[in-house]
PDB file of N, CA and C in Angstrom:
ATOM      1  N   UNK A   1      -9.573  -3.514  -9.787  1.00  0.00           N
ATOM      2  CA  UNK A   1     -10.451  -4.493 -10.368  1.00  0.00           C
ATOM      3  C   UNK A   1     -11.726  -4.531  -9.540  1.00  0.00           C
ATOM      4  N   UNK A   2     -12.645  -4.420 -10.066  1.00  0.00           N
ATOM      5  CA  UNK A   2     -14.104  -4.416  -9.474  1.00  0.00           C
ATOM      6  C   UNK A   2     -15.175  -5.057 -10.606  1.00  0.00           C
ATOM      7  N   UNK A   3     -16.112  -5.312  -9.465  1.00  0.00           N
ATOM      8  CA  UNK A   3     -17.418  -6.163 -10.057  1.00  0.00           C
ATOM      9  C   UNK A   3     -18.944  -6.160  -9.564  1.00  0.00           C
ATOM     10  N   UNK A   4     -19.806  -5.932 -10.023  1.00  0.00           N
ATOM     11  CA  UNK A   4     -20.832  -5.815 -10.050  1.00  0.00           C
ATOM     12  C   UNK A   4     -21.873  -7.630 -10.240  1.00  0.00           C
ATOM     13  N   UNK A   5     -22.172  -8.455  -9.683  1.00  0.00           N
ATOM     14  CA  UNK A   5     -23.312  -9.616  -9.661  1.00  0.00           C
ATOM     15  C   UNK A   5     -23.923  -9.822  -8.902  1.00  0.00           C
ATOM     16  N   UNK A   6     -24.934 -10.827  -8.941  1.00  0.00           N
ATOM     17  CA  UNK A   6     -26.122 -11.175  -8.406  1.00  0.00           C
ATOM     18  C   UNK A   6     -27.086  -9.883  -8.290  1.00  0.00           C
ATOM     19  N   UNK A   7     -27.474  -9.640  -9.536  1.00  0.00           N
ATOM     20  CA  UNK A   7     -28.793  -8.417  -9.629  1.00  0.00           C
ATOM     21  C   UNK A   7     -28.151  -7.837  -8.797  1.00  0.00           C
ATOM     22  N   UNK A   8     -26.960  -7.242  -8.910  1.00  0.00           N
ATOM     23  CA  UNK A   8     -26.433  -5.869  -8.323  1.00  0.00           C
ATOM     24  C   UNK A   8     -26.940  -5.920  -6.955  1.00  0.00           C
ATOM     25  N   UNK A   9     -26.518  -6.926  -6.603  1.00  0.00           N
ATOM     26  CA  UNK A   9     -26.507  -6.711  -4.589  1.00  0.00           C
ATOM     27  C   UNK A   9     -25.158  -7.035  -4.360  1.00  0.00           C
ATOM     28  N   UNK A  10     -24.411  -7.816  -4.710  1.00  0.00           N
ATOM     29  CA  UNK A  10     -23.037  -7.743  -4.661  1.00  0.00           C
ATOM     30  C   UNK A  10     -21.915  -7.501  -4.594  1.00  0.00           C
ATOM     31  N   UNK A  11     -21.095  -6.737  -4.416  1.00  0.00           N
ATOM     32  CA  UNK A  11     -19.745  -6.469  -5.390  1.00  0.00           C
ATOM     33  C   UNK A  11     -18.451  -6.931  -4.603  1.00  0.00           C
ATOM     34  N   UNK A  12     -17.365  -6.693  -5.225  1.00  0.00           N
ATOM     35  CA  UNK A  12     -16.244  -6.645  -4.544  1.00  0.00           C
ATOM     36  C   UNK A  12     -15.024  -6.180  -5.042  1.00  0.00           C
ATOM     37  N   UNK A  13     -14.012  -5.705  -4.759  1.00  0.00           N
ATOM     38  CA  UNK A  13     -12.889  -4.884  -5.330  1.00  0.00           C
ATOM     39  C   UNK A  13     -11.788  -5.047  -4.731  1.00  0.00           C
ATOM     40  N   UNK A  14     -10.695  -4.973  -5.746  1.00  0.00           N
ATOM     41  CA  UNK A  14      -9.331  -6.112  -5.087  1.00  0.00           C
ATOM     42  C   UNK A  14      -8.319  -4.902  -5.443  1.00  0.00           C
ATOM     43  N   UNK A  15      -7.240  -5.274  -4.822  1.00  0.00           N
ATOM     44  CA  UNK A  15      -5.983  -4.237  -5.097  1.00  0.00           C
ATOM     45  C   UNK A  15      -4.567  -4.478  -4.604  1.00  0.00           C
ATOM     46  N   UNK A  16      -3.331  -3.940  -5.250  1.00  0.00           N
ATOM     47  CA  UNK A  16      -2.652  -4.481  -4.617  1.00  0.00           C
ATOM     48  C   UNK A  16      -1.008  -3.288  -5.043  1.00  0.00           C
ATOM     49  N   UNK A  17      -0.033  -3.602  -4.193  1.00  0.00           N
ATOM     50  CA  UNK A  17       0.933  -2.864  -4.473  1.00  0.00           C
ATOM     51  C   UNK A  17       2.560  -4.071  -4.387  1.00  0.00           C
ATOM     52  N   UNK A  18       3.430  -4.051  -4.722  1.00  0.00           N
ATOM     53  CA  UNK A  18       5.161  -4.862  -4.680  1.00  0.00           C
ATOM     54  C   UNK A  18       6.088  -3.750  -4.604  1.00  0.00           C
ATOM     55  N   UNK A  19       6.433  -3.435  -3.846  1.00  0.00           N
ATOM     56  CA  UNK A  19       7.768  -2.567  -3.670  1.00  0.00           C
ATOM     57  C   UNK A  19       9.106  -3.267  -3.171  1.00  0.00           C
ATOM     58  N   UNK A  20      10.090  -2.892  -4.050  1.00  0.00           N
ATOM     59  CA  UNK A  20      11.666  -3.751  -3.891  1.00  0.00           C
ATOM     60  C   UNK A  20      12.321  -2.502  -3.723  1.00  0.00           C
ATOM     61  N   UNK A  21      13.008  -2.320  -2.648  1.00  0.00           N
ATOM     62  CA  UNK A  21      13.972  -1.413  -2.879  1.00  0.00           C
ATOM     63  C   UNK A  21      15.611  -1.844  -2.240  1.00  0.00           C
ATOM     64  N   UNK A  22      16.532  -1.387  -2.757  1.00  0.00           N
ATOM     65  CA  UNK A  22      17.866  -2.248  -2.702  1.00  0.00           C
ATOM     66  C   UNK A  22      18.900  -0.751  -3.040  1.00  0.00           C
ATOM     67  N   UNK A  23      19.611  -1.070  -2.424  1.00  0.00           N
ATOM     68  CA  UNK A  23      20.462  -0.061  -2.545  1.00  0.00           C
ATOM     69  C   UNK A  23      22.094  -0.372  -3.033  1.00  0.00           C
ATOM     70  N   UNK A  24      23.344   0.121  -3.881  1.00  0.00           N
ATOM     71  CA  UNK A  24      24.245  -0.081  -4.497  1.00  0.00           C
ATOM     72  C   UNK A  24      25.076  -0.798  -3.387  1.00  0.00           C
ATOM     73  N   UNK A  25      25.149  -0.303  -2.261  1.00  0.00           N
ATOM     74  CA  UNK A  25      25.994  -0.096  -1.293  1.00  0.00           C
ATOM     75  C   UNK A  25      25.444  -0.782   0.162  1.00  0.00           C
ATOM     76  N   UNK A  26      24.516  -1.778  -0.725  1.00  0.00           N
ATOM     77  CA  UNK A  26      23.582  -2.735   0.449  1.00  0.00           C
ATOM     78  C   UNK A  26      23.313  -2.176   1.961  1.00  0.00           C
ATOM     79  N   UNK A  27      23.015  -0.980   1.790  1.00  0.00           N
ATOM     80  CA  UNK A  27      22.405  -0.282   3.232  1.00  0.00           C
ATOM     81  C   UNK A  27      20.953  -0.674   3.191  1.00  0.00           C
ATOM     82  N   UNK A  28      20.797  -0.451   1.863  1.00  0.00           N
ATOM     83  CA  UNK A  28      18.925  -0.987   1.864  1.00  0.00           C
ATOM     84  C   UNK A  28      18.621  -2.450   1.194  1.00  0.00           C
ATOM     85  N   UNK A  29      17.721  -2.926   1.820  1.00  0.00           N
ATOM     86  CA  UNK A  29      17.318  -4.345   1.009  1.00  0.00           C
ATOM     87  C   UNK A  29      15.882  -4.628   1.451  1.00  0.00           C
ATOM     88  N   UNK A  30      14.837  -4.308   1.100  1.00  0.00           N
ATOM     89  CA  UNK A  30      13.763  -5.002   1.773  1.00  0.00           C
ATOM     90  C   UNK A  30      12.609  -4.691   0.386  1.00  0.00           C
ATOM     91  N   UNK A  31      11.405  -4.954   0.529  1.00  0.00           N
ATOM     92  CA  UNK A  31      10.241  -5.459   0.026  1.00  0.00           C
ATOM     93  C   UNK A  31       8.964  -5.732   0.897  1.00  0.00           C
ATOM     94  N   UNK A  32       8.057  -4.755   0.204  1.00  0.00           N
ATOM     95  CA  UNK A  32       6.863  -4.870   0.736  1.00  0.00           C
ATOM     96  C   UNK A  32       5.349  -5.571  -0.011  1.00  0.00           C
ATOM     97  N   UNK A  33       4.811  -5.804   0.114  1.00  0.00           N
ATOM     98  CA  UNK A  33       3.124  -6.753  -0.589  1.00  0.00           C
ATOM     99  C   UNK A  33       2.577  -6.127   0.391  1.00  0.00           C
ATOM    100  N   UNK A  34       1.436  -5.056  -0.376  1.00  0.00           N
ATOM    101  CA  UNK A  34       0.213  -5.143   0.098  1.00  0.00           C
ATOM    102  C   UNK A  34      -0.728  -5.179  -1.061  1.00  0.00           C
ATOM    103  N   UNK A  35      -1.984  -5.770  -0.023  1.00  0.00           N
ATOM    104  CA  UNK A  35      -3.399  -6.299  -0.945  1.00  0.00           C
ATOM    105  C   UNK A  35      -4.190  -5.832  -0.354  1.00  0.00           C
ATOM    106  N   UNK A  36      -5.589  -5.512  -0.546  1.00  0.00           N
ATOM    107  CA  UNK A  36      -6.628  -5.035  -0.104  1.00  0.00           C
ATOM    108  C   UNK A  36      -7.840  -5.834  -0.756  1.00  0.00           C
ATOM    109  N   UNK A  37      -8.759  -6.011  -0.384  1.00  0.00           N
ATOM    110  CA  UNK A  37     -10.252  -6.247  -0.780  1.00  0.00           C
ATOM    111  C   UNK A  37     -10.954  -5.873  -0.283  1.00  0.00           C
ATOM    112  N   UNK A  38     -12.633  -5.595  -0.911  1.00  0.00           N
ATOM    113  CA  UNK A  38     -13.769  -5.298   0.187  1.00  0.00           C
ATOM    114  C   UNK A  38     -14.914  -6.293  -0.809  1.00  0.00           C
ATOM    115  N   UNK A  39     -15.496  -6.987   0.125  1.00  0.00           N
ATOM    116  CA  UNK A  39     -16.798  -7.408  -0.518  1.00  0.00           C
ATOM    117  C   UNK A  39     -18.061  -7.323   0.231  1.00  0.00           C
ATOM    118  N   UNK A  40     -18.860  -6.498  -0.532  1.00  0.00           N
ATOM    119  CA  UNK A  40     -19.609  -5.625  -0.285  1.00  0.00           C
ATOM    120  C   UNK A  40     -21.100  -6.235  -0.712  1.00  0.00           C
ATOM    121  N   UNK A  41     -22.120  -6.073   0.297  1.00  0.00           N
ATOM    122  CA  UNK A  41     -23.569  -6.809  -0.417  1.00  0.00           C
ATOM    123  C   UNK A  41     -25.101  -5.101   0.125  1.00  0.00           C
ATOM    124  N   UNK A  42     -25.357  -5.150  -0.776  1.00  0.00           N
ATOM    125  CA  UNK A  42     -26.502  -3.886  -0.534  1.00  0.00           C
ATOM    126  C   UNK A  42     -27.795  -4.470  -0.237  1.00  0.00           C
ATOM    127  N   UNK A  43     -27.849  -3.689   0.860  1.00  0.00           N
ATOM    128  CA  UNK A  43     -29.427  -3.828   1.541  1.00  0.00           C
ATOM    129  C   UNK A  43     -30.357  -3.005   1.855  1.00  0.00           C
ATOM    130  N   UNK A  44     -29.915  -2.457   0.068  1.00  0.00           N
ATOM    131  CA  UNK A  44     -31.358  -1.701   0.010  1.00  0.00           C
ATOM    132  C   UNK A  44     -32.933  -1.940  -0.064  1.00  0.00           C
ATOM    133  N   UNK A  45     -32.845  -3.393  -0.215  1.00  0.00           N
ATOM    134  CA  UNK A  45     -34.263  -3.373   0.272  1.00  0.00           C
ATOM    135  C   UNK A  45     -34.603  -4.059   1.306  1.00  0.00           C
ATOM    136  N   UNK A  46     -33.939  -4.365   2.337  1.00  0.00           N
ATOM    137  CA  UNK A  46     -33.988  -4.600   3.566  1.00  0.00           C
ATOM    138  C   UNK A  46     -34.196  -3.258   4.212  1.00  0.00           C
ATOM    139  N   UNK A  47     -34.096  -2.015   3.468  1.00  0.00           N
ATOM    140  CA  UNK A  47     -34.542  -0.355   4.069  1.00  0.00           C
ATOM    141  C   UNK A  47     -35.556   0.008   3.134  1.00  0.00           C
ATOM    142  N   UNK A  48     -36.889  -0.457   2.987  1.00  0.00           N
ATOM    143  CA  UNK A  48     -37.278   0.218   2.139  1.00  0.00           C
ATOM    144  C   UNK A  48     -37.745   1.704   2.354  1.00  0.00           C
ATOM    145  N   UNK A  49     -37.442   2.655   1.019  1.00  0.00           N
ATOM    146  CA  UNK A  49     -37.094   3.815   1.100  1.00  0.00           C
ATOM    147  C   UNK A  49     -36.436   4.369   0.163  1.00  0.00           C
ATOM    148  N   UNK A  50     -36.130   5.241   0.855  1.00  0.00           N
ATOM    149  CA  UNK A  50     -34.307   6.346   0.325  1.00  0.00           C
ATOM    150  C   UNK A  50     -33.303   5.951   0.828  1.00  0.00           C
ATOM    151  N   UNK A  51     -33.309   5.201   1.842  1.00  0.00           N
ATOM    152  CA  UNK A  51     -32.039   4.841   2.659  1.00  0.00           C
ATOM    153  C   UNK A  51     -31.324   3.616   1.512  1.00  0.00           C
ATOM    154  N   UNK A  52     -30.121   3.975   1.315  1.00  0.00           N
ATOM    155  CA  UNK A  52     -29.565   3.022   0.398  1.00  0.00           C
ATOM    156  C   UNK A  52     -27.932   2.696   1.305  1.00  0.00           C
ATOM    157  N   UNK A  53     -28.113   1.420   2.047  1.00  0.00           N
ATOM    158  CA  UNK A  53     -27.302   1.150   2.887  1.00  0.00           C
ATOM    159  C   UNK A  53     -26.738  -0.395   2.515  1.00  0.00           C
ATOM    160  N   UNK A  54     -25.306  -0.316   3.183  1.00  0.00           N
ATOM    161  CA  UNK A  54     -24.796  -1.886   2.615  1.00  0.00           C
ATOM    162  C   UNK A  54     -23.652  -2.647   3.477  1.00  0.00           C
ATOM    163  N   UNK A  55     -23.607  -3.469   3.943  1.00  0.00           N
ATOM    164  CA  UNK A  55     -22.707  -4.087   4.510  1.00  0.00           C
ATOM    165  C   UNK A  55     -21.389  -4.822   3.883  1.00  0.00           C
ATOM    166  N   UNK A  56     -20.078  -4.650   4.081  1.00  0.00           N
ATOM    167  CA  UNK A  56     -19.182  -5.208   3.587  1.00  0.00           C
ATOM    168  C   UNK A  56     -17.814  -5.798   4.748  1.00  0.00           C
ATOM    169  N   UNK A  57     -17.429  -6.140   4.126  1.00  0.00           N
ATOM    170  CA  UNK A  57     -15.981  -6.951   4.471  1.00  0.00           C
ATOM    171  C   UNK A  57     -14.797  -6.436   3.661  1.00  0.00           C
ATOM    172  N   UNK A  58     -13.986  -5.626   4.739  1.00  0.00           N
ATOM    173  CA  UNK A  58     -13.264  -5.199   4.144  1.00  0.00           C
ATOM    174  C   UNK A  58     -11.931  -5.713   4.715  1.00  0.00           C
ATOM    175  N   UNK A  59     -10.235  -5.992   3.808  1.00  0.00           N
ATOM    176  CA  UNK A  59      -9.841  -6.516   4.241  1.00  0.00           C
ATOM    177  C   UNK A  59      -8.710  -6.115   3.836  1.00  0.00           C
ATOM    178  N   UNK A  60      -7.176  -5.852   4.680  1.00  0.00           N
ATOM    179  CA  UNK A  60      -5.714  -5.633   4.049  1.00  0.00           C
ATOM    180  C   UNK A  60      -5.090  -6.410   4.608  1.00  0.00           C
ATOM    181  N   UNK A  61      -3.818  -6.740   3.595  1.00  0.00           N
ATOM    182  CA  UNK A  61      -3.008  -7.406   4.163  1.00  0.00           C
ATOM    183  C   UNK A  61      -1.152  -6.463   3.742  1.00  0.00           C
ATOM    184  N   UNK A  62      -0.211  -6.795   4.898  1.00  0.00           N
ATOM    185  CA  UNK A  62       0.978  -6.194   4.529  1.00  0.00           C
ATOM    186  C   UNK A  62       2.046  -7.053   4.888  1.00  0.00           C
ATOM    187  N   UNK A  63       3.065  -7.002   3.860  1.00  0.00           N
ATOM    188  CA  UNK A  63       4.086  -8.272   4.468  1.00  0.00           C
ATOM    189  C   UNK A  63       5.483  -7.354   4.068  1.00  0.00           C
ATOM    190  N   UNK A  64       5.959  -6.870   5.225  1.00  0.00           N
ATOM    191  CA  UNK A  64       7.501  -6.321   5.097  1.00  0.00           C
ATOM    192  C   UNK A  64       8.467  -7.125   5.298  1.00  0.00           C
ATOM    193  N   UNK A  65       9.416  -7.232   3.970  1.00  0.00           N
ATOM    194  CA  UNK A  65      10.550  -8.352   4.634  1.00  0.00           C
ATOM    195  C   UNK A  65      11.679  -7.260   4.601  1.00  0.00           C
ATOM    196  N   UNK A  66      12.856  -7.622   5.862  1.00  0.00           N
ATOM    197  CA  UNK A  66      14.253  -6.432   5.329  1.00  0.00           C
ATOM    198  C   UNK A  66      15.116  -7.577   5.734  1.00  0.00           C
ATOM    199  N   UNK A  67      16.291  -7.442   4.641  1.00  0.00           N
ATOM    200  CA  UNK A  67      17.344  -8.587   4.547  1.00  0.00           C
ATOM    201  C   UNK A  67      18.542  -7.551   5.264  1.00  0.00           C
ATOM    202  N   UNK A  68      18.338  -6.466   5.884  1.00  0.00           N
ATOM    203  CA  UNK A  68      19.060  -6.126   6.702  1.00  0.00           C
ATOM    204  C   UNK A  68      19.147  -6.063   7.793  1.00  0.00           C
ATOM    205  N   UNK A  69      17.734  -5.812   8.612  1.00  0.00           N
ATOM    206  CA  UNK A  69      17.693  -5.975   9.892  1.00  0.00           C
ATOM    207  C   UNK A  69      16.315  -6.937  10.015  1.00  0.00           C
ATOM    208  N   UNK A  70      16.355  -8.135  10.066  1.00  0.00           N
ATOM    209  CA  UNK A  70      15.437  -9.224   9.895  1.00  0.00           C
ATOM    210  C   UNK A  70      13.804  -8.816  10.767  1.00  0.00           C
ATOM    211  N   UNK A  71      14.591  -7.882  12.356  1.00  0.00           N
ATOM    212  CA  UNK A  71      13.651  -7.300  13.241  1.00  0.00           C
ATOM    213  C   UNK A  71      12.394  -7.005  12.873  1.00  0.00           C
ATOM    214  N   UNK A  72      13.266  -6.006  12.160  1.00  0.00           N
ATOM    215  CA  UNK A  72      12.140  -5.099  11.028  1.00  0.00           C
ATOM    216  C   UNK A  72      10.761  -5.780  10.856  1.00  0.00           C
ATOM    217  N   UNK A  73      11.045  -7.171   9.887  1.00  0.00           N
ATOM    218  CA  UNK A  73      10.336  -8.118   8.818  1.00  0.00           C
ATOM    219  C   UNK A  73       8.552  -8.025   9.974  1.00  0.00           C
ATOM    220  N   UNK A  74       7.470  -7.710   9.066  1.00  0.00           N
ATOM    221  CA  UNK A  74       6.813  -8.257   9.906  1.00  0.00           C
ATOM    222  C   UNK A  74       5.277  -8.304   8.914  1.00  0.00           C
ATOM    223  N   UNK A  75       4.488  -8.670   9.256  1.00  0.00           N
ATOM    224  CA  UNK A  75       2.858  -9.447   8.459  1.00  0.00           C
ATOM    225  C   UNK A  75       1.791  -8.701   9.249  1.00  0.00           C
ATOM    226  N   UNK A  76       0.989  -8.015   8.900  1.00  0.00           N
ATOM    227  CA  UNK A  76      -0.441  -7.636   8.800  1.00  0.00           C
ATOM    228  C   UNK A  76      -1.579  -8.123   8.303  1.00  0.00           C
ATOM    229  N   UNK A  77      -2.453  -8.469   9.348  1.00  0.00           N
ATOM    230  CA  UNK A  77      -3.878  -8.361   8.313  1.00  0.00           C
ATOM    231  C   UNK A  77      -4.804  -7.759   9.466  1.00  0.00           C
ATOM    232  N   UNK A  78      -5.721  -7.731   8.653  1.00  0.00           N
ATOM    233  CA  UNK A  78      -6.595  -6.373   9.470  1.00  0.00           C
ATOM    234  C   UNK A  78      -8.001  -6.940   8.434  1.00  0.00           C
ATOM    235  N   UNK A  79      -8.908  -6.868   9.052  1.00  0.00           N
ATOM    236  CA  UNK A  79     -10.487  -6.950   8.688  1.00  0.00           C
ATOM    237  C   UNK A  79     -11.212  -6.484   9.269  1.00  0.00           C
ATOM    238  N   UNK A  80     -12.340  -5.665   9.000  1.00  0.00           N
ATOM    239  CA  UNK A  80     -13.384  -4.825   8.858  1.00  0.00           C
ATOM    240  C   UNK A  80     -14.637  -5.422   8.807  1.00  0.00           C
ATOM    241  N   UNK A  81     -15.871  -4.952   9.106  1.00  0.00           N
ATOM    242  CA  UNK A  81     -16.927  -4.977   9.032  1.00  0.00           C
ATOM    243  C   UNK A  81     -17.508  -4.039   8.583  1.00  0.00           C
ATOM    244  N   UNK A  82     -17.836  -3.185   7.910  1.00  0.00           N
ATOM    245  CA  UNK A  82     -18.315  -1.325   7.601  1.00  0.00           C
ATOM    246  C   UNK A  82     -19.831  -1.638   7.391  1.00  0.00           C
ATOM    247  N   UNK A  83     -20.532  -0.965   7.960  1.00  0.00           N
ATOM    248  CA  UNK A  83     -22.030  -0.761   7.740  1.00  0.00           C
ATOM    249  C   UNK A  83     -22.010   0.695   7.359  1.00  0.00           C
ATOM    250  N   UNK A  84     -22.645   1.120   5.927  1.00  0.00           N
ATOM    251  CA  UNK A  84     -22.671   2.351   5.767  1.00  0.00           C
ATOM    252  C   UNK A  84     -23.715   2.299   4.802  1.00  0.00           C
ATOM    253  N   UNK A  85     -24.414   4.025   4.961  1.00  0.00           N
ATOM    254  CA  UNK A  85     -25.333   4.211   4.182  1.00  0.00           C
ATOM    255  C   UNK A  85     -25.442   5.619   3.848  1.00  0.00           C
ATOM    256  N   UNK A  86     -26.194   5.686   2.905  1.00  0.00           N
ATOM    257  CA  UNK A  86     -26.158   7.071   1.762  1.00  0.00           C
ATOM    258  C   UNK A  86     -27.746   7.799   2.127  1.00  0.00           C
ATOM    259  N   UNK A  87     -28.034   9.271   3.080  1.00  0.00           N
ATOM    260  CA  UNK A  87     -29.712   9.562   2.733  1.00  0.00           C
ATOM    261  C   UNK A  87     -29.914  10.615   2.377  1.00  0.00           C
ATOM    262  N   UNK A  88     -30.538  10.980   1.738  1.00  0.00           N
ATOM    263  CA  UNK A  88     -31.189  12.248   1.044  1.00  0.00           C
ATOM    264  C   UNK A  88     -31.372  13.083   1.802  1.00  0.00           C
ATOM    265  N   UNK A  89     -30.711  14.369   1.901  1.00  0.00           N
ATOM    266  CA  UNK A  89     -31.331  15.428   2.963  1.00  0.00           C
ATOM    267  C   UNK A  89     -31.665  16.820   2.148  1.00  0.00           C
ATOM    268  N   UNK A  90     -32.543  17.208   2.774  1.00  0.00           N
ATOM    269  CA  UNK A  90     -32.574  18.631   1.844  1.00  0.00           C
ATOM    270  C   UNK A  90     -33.171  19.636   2.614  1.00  0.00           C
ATOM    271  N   UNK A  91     -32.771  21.115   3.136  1.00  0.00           N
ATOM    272  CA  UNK A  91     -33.044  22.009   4.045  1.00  0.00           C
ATOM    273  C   UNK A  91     -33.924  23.003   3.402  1.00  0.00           C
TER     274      UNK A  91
END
């Protein structure tokens, strides 16, 4: 899922995954959630130019649970800052 506003300086993009896995013979039991986002703002004309560069926030999260060895079970998040930019080169 993604989006484009505010006169296209904006965006942001979301994502996500649920995994269950379980086994007949209860050796396996656990479940994972992960999500991701980035929201992203362009500052291309804070470069005026060719330089087409943009700052975002990027962000995951992961949550493992196991109903077998509880140890296991554990939560992530993680965030980003990315400064990146795109320039024209030609030899």
């Amino acid at each position: 899922m993604g989006s484009r506003f505010l006169a296209n300086k904006l965006s942001f993009d979301m994502g996500g995954t649920y995994t269950k896995v379980k086994a007949d013979n209860e050796a396996v039991n656990s479940w994972d959630l992960n999500a991701n986002f980035r929201l992203g703002y362009s500052l291309k004309e804070l470069f005026k130019g060719k330089i087409d560069a943009s700052a975002a926030l990027k962000g995951s999260y992961l949550r493992h649970r196991d109903h077998i060895s509880p140890a296991a079970n554990r939560d992530e998040f993680l965030m980003f800052l990315v400064l990146s930019t795109s320039i024209p080169l030609s030899f």
